[in-house]
N, C-alpha and C. Protein backbone atom coordinates (compact mmCIF):
# COMPACT_ATOMS: atom_id res chain seq x y z
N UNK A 1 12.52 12.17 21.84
CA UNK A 1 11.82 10.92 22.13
C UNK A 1 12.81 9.76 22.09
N UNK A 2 12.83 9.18 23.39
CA UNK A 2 13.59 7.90 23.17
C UNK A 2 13.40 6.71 22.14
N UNK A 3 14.37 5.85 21.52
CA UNK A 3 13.50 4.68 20.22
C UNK A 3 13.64 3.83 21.10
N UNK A 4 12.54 3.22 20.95
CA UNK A 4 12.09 1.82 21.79
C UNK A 4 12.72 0.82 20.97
N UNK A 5 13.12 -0.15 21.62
CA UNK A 5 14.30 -1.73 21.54
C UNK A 5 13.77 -2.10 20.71
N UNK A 6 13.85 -2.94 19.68
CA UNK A 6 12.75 -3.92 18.88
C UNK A 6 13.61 -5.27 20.01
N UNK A 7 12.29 -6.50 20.09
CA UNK A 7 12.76 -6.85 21.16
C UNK A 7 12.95 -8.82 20.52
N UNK A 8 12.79 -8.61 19.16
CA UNK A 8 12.54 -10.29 18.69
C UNK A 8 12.38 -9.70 16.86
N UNK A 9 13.17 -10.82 16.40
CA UNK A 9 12.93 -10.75 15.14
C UNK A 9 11.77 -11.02 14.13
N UNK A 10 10.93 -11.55 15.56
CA UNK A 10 9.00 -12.14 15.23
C UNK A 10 8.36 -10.79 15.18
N UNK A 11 8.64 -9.20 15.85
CA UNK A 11 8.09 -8.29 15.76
C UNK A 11 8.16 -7.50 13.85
N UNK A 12 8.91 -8.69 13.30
CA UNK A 12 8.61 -7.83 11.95
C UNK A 12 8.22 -8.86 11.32
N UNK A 13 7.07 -8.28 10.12
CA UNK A 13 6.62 -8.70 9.50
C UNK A 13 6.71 -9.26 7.85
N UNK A 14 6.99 -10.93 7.68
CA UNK A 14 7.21 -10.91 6.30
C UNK A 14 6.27 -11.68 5.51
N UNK A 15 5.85 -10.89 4.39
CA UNK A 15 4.16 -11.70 3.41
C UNK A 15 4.83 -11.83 2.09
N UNK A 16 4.79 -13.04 1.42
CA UNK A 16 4.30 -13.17 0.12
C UNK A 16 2.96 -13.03 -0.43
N UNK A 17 3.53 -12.26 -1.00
CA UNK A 17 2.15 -11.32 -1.92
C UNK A 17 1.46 -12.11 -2.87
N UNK A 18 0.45 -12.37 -2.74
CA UNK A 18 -0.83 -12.77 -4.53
C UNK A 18 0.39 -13.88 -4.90
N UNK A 19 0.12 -15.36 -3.98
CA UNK A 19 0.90 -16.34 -4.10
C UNK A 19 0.70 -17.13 -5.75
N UNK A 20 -0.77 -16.95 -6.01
CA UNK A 20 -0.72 -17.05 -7.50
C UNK A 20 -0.96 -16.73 -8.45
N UNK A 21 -0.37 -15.38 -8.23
CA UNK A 21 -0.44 -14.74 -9.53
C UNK A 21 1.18 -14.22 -10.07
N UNK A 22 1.19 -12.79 -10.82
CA UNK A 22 2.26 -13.02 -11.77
C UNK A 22 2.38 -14.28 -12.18
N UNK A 23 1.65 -14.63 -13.16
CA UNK A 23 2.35 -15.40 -14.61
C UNK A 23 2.35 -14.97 -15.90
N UNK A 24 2.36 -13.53 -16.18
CA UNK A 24 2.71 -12.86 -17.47
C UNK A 24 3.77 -11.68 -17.16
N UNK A 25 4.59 -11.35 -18.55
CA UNK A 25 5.11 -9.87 -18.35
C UNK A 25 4.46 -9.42 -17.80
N UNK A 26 3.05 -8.77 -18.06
CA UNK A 26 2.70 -7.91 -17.77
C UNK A 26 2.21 -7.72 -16.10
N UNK A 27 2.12 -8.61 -15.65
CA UNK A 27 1.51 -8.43 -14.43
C UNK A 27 3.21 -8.32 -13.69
N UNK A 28 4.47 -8.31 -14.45
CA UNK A 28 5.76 -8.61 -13.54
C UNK A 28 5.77 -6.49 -13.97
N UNK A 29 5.30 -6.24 -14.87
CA UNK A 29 6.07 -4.70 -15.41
C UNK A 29 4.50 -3.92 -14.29
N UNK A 30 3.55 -4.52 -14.07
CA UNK A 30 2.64 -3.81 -12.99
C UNK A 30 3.44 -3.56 -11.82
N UNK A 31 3.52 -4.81 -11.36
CA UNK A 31 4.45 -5.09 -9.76
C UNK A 31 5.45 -4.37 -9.79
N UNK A 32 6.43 -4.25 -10.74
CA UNK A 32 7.78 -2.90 -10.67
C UNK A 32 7.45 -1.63 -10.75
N UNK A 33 6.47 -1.53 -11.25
CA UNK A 33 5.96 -0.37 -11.14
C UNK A 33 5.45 0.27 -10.65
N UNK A 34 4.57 -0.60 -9.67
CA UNK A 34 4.06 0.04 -8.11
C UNK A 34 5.07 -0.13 -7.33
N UNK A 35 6.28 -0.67 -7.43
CA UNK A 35 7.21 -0.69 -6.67
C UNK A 35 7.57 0.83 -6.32
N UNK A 36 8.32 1.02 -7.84
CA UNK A 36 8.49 2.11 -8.63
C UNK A 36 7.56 3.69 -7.61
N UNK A 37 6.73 3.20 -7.81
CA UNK A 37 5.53 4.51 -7.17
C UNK A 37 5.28 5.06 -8.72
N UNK A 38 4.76 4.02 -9.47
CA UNK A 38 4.35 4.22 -10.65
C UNK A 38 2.96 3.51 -11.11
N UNK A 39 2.03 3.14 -10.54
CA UNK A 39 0.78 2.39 -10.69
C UNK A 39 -0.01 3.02 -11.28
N UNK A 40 -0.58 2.57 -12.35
CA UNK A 40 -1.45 2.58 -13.67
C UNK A 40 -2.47 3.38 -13.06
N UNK A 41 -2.92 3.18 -11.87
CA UNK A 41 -4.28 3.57 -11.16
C UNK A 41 -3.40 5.06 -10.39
N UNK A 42 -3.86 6.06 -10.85
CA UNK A 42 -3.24 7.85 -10.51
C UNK A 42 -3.43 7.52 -8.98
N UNK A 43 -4.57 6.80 -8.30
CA UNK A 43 -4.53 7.18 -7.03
C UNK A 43 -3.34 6.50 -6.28
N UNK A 44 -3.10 5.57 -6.67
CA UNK A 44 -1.77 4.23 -6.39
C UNK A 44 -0.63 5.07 -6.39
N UNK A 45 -0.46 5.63 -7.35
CA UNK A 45 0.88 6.19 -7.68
C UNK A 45 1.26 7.41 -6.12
N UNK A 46 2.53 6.70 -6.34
CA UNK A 46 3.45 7.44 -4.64
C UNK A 46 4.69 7.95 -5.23
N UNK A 47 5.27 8.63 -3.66
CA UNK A 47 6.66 9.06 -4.39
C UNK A 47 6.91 7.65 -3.39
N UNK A 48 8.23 7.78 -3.81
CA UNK A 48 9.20 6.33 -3.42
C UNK A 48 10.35 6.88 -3.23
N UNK A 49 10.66 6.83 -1.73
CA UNK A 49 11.89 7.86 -1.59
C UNK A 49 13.24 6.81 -1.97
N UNK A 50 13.46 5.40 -2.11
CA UNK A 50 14.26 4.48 -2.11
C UNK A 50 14.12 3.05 -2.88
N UNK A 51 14.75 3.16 -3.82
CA UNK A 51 14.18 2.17 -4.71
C UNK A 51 15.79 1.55 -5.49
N UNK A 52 15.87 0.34 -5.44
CA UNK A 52 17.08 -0.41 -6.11
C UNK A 52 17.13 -1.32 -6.37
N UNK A 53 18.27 -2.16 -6.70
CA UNK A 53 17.97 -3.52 -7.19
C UNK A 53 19.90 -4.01 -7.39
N UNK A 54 19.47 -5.43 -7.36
CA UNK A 54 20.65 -6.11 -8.13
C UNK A 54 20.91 -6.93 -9.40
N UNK A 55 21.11 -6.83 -10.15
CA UNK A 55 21.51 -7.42 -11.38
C UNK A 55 20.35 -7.39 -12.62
N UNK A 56 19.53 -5.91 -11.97
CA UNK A 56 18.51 -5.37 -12.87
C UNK A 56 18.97 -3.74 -12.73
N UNK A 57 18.27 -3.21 -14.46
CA UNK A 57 18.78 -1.49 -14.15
C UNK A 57 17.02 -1.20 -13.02
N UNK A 58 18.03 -0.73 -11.81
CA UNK A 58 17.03 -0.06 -10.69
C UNK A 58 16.39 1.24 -10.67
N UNK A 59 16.51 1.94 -12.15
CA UNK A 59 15.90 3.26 -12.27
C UNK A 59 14.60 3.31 -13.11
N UNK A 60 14.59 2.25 -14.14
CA UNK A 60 13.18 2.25 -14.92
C UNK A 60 12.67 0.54 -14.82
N UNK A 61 11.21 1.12 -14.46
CA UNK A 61 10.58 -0.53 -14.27
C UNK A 61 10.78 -0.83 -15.20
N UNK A 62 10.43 -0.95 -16.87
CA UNK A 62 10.22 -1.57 -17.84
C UNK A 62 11.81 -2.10 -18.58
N UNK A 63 12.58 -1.23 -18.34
CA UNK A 63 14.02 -1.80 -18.30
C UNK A 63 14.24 -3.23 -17.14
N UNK A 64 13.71 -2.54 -16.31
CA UNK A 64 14.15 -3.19 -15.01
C UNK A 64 13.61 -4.75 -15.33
N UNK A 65 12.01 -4.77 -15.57
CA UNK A 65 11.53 -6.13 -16.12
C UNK A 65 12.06 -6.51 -17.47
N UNK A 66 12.35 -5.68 -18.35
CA UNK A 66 13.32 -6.74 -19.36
C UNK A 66 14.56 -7.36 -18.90
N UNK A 67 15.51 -6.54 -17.89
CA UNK A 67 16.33 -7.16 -17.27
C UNK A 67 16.05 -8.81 -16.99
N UNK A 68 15.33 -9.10 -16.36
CA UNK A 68 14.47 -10.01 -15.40
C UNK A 68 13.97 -11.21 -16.72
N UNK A 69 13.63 -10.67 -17.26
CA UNK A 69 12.95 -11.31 -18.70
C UNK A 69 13.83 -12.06 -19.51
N UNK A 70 15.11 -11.04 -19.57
CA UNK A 70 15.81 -12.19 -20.30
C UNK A 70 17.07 -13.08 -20.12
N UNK A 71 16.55 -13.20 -18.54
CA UNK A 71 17.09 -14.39 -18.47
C UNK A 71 15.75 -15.09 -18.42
N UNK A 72 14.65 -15.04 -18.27
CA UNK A 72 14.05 -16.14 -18.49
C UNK A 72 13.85 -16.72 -20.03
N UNK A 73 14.17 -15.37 -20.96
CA UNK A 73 14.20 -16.45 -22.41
C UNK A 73 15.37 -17.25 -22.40
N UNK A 74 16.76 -16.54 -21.97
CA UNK A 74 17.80 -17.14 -22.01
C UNK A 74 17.75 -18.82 -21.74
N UNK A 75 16.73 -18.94 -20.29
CA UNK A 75 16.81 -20.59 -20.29
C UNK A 75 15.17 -20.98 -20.22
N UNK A 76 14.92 -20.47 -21.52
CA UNK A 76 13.25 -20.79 -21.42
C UNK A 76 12.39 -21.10 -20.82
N UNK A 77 12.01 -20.13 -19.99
CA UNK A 77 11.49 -20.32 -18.94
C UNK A 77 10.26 -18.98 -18.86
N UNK A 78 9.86 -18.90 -20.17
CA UNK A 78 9.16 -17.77 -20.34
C UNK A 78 7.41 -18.35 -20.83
N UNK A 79 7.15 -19.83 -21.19
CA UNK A 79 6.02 -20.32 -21.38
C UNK A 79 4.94 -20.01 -20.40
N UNK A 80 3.62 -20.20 -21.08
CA UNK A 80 2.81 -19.46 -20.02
C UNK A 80 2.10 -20.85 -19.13
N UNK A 81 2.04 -19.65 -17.72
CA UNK A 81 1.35 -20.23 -16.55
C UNK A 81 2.69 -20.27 -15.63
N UNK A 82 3.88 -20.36 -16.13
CA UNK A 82 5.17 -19.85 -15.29
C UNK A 82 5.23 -18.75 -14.26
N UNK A 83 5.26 -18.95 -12.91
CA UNK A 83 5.44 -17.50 -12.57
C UNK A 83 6.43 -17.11 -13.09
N UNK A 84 6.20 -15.51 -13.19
CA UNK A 84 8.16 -14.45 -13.69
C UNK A 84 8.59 -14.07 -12.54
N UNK A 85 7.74 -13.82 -11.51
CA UNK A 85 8.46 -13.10 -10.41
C UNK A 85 7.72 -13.39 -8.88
N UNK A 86 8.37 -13.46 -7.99
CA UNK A 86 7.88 -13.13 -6.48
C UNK A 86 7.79 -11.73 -5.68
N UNK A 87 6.37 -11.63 -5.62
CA UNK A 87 6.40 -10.40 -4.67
C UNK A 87 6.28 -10.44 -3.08
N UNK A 88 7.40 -9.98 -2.46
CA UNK A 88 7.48 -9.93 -1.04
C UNK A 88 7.21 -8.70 -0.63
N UNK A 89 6.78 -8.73 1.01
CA UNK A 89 6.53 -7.26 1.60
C UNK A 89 7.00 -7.86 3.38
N UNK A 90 7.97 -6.64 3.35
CA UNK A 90 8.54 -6.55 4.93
C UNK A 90 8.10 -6.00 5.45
N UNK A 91 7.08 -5.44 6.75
CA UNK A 91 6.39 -4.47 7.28
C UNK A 91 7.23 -4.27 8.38
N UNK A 92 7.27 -3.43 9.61
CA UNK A 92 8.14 -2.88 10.28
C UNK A 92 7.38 -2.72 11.32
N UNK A 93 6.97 -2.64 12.69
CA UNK A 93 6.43 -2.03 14.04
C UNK A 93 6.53 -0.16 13.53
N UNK A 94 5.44 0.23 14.27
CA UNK A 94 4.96 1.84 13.84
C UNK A 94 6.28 2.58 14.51
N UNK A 95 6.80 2.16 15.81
CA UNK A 95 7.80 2.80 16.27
C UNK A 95 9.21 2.99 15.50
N UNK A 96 9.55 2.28 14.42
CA UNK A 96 10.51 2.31 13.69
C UNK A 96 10.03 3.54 12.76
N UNK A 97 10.87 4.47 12.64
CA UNK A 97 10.31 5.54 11.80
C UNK A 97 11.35 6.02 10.79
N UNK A 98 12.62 5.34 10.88
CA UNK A 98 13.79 5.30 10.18
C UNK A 98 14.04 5.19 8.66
N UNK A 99 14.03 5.97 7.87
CA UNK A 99 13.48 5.24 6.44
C UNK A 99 14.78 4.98 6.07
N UNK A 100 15.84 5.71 6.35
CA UNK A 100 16.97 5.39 5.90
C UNK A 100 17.73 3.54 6.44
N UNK A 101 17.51 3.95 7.77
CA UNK A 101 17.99 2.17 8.02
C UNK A 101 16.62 0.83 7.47
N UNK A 102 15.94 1.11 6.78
CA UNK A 102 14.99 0.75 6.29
C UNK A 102 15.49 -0.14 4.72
N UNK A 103 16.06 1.61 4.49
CA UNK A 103 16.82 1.17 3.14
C UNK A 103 17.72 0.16 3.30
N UNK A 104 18.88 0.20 4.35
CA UNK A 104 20.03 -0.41 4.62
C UNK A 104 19.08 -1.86 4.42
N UNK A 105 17.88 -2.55 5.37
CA UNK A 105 17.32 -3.35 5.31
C UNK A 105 17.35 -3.75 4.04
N UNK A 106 16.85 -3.03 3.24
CA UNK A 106 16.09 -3.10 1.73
C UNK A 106 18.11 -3.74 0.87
N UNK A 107 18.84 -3.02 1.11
CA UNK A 107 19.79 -3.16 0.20
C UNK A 107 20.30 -5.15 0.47
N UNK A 108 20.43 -5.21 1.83
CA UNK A 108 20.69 -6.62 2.63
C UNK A 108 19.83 -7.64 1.95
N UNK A 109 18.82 -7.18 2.31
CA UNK A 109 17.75 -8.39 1.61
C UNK A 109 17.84 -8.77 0.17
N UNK A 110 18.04 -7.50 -0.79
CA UNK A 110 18.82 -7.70 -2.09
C UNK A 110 19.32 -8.85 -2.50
N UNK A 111 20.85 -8.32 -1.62
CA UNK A 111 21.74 -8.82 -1.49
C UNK A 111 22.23 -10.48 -1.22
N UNK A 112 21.36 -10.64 -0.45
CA UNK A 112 20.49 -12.03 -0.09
C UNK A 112 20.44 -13.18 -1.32
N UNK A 113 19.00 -12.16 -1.56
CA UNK A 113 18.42 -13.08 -2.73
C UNK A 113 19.37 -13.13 -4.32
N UNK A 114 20.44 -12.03 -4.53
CA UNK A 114 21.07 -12.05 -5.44
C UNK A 114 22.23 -12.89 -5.33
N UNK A 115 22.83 -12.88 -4.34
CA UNK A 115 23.96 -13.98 -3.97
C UNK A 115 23.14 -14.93 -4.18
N UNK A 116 21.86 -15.67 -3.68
CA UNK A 116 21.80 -17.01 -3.93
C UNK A 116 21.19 -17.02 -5.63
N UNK A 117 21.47 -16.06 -6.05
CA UNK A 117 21.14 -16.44 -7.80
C UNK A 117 20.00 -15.76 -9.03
N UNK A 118 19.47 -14.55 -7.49
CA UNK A 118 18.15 -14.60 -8.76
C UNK A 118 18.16 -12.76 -8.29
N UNK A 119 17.80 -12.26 -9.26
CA UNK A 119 17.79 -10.58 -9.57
C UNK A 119 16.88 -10.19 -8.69
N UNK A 120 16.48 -8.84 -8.17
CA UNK A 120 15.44 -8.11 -7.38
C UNK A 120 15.61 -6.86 -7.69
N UNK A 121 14.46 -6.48 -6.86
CA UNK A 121 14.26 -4.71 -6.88
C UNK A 121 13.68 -4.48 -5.81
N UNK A 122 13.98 -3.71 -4.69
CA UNK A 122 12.93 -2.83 -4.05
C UNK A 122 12.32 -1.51 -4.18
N UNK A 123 11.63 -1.79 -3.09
CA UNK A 123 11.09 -0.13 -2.98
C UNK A 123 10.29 0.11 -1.14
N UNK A 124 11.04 1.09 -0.74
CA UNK A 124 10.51 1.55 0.60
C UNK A 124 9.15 2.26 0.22
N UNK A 125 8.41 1.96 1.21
CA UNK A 125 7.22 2.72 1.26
C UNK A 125 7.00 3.15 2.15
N UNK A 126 6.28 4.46 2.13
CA UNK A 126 5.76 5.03 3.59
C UNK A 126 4.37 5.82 3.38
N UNK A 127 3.77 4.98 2.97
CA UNK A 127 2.35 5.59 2.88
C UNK A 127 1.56 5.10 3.36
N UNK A 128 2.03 4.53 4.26
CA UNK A 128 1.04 3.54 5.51
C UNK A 128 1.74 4.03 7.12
N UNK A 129 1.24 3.79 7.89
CA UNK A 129 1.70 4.02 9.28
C UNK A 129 2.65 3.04 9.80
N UNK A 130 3.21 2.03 8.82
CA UNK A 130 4.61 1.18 9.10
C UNK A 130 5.23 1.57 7.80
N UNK A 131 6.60 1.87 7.93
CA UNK A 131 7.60 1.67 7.48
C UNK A 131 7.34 0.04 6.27
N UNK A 132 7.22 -0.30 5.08
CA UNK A 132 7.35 -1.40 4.24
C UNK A 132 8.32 -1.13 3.48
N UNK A 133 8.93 -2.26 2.76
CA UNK A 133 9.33 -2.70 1.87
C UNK A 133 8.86 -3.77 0.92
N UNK A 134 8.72 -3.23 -0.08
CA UNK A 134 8.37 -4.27 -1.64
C UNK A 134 9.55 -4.53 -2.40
N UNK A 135 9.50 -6.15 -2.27
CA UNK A 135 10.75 -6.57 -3.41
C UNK A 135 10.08 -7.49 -3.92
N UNK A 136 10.65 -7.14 -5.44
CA UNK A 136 10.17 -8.29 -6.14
C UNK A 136 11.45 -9.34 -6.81
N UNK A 137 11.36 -10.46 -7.14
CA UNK A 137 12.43 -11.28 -7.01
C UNK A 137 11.90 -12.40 -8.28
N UNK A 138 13.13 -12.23 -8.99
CA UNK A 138 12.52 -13.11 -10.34
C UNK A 138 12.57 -14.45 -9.95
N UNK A 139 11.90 -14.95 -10.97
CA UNK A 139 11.75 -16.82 -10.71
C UNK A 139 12.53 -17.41 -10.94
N UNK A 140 12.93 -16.93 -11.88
CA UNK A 140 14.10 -17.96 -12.37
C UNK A 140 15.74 -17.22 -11.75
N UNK A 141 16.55 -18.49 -11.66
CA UNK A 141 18.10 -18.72 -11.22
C UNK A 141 19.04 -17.74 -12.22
N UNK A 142 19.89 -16.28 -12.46
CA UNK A 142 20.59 -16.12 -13.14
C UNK A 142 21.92 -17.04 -13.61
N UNK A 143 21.84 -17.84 -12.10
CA UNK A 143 23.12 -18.72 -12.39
C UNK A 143 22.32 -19.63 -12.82
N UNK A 144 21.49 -20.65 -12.18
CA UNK A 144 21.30 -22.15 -13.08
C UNK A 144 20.15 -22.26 -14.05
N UNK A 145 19.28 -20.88 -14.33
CA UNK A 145 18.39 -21.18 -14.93
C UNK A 145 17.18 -22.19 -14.39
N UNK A 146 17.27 -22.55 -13.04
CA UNK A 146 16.36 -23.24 -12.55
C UNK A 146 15.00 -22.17 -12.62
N UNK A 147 13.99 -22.74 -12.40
CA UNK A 147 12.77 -22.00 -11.82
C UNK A 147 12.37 -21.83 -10.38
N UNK A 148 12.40 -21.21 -9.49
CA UNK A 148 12.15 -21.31 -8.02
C UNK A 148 10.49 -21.54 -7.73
N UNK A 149 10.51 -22.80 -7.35
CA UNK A 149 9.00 -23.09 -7.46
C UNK A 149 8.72 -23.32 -5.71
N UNK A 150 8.68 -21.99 -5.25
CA UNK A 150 8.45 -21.95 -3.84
C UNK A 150 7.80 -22.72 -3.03
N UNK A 151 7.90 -23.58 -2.12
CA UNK A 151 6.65 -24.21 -1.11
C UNK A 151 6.70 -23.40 -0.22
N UNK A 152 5.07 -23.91 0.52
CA UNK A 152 5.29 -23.13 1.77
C UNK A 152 6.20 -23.28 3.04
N UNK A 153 6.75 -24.26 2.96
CA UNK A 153 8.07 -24.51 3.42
C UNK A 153 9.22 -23.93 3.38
N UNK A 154 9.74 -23.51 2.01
CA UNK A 154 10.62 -22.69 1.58
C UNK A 154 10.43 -21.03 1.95
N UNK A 155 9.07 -20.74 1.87
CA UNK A 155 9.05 -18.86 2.16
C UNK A 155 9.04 -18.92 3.49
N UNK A 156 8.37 -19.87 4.36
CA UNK A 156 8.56 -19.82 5.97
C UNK A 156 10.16 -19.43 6.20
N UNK A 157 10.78 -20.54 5.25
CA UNK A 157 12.17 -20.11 5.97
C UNK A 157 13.08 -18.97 4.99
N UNK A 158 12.57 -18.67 4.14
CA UNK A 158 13.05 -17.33 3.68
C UNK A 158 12.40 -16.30 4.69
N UNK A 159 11.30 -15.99 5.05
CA UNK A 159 10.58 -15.16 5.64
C UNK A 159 11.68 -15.11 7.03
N UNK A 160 11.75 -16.05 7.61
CA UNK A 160 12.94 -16.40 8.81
C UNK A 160 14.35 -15.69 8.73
N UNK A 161 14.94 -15.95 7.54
CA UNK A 161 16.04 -15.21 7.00
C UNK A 161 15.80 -13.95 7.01
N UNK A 162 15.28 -13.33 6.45
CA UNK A 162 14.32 -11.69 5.78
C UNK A 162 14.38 -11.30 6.92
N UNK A 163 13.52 -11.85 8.42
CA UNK A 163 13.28 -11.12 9.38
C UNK A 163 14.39 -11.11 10.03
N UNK A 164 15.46 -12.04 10.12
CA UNK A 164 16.73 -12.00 11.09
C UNK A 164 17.38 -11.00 10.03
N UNK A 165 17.63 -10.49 9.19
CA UNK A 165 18.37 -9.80 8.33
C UNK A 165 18.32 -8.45 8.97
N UNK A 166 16.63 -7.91 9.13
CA UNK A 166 16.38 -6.75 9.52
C UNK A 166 16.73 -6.73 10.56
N UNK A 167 16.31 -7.46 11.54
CA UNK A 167 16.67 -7.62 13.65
C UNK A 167 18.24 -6.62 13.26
N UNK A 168 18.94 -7.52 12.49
CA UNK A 168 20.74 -7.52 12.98
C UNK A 168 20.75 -6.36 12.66
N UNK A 169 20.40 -5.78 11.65
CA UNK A 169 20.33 -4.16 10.88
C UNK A 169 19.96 -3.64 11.86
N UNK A 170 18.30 -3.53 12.69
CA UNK A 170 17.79 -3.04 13.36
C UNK A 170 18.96 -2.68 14.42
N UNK A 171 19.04 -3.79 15.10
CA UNK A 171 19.55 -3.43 16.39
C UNK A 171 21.17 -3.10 16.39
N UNK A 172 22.04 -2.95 15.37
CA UNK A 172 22.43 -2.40 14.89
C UNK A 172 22.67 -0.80 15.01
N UNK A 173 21.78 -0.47 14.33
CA UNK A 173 21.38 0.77 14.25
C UNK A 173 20.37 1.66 15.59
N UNK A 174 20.92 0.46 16.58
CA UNK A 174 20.30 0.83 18.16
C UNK A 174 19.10 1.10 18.05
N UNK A 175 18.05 -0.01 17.57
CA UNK A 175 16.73 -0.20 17.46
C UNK A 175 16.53 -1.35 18.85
């Protein structure tokens, strides 16, 4: 079967997830954990063929969210009603069936958000009829300790970034 072109970087899809919620640990050690393919609820729970992170350990959620955690005690930024973390989701066109250049996606986007300062984790999914990715991305700055207090201004143009990230990967990889 021939792979069809992806033909615009508008053909992929990028959502911030449950814009207000996470504001406790616990709802940040849920979110890694369905990342994970580890959800409290047996039916939730997936395998996860690809799962990593930067400047968190990428093999256990609850490590992974203390990672994440302490830098927010580090610059106190752990009081409640704070978000701890952002959850994003990249969706993909059904014709992309690639899980591996998926990953490559997944590692870039990382990469991204860790150069400009703040830790993540993904996780590929394929238990839907698109190709996704879940990253979650702490709130707070490892370098300045700021809090990233997103507008909708700001994820439009992260979402912008995210999707040109994948295109270049994509087509790339003769998508």
């Amino acid at each position: 079967m021939e792979k069809i072109i992806i033909k615009d970087f508008k053909d992929i899809f990028v959502e911030n997830v449950n814009p207000g919620k996470y504001k406790s640990k616990k709802d940040a050690i849920r979110l890694i954990s369905y990342i994970f393919g580890l959800s409290e609820i047996k039916e939730k729970q997936k395998t996860v063929r690809y799962t990593g992170g930067y400047g968190v350990n990428s093999y256990d959620p609850y490590l992974c969210c203390e990672d994440m955690y302490v830098i927010k005690k580090l610059y106190k930024k752990t009081k409640k009603g704070l978000r701890h973390i952002y959850h994003i989701v990249v969706s993909f066109p059904k014709y992309i069936e690639d899980a591996n250049t998926i990953k490559l996606i997944s590692v870039d986007i990382c990469q991204y958000f860790y150069q400009n300062g703040f830790q993540c984790i993904y996780g590929v999914h394929e238990d839907t009829e698109d190709l996704h990715i879940h990253i979650a991305v702490n709130s707070t700055s490892y370098k300045t300790g700021k809090q990233a207090d997103l507008s909708i201004r700001d994820l439009k143009n992260i979402s912008i970034t995210l999707k040109k990230i994948a295109y270049h990967i994509l087509k790339g990889n003769g998508y």
